[in-house]
C-alpha atoms as a PDB file:
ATOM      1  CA  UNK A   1      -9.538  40.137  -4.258  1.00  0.00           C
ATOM      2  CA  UNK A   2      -9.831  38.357  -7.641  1.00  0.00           C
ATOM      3  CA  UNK A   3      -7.483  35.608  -6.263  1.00  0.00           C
ATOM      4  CA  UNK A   4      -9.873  34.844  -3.618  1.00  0.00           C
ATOM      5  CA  UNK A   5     -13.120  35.206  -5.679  1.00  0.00           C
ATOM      6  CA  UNK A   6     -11.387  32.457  -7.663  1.00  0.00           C
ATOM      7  CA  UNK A   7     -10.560  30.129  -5.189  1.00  0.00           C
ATOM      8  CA  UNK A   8     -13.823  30.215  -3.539  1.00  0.00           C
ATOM      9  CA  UNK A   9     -15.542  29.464  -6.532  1.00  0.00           C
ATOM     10  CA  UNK A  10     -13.525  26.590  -7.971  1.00  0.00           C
ATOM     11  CA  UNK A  11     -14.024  25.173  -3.877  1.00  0.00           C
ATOM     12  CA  UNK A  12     -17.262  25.661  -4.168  1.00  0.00           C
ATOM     13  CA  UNK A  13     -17.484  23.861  -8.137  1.00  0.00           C
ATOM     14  CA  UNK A  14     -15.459  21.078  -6.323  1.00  0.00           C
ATOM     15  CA  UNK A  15     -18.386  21.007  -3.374  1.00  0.00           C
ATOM     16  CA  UNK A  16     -21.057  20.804  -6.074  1.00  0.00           C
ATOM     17  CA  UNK A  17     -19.300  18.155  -8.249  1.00  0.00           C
ATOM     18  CA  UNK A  18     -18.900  15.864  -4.963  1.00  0.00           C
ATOM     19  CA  UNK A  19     -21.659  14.142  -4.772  1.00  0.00           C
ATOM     20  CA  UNK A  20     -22.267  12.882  -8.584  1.00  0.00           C
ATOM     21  CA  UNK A  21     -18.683  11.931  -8.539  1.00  0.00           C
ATOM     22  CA  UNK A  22     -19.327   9.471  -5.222  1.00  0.00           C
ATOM     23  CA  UNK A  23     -22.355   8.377  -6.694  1.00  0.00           C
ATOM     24  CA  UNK A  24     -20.334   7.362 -10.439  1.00  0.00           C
ATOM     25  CA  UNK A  25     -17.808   5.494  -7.985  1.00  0.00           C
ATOM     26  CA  UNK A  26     -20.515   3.359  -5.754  1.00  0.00           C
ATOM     27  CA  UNK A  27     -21.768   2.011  -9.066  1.00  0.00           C
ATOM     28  CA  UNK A  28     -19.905  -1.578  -9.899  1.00  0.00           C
ATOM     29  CA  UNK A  29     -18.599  -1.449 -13.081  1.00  0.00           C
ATOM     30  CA  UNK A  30     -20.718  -3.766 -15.742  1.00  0.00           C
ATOM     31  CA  UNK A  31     -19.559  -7.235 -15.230  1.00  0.00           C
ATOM     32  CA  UNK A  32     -16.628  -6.271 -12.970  1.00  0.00           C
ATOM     33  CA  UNK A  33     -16.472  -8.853 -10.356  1.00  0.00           C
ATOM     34  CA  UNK A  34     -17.889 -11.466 -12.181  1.00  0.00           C
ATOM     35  CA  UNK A  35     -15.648 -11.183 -15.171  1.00  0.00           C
ATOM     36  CA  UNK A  36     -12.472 -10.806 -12.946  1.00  0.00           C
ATOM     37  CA  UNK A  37     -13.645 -14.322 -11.196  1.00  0.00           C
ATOM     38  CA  UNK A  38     -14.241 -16.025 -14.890  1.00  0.00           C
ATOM     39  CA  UNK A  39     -10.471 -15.051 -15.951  1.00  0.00           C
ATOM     40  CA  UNK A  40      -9.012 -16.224 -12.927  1.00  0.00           C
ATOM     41  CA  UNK A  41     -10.951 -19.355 -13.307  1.00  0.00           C
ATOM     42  CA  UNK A  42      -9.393 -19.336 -16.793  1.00  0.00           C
ATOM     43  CA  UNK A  43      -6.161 -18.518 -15.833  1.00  0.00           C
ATOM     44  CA  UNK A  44      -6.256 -21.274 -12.977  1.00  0.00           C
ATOM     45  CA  UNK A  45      -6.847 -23.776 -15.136  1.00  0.00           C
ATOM     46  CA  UNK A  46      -4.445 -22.977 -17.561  1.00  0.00           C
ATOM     47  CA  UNK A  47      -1.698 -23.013 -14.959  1.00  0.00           C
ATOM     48  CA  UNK A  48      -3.064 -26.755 -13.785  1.00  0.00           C
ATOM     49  CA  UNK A  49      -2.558 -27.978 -17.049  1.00  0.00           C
ATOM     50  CA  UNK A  50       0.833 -26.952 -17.902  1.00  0.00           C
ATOM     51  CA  UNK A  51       1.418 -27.706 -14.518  1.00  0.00           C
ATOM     52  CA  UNK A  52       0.066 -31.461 -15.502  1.00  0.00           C
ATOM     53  CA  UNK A  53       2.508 -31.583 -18.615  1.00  0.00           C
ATOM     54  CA  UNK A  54       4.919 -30.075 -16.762  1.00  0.00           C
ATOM     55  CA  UNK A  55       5.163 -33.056 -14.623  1.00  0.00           C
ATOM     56  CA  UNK A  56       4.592 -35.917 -17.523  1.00  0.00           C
ATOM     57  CA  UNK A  57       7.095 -34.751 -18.860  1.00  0.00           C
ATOM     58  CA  UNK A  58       9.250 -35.033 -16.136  1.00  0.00           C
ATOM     59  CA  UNK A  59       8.436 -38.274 -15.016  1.00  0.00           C
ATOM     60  CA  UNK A  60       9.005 -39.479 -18.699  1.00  0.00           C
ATOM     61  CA  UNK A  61      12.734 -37.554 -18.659  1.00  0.00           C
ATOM     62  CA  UNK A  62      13.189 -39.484 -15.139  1.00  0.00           C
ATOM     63  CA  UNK A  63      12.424 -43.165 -15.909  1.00  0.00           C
END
């Protein structure tokens, strides 16, 4: 009988808990998209200009 006392309080804890824990997960994290789209930016353009040397260089190896 203790058993079940048990697990139909921590189902109904879990019940309770639901809704503040959707609510914390609807919320955007502070700067999350926007900072994900600045490092790629970042990142993209980092890649372009190696790519760019990457290809000097080669063309100076090749003549």
């Amino acid at each position: 009988m203790i058993r079940l006392n048990l697990f139909i309080g921590v189902i109904m804890n879990s019940m309770s808990e639901m809704p503040t824990e959707l609510a914390e997960q609807k919320q955007p994290a502070p700067g999350g998209a926007l900072a994900d789209v600045e490092a790629l930016d970042q990142e993209i353009a980092a890649l372009q200009s190696r790519l760019a040397a990457l290809r000097a260089k080669r063309l100076r190896t090749s003549s």
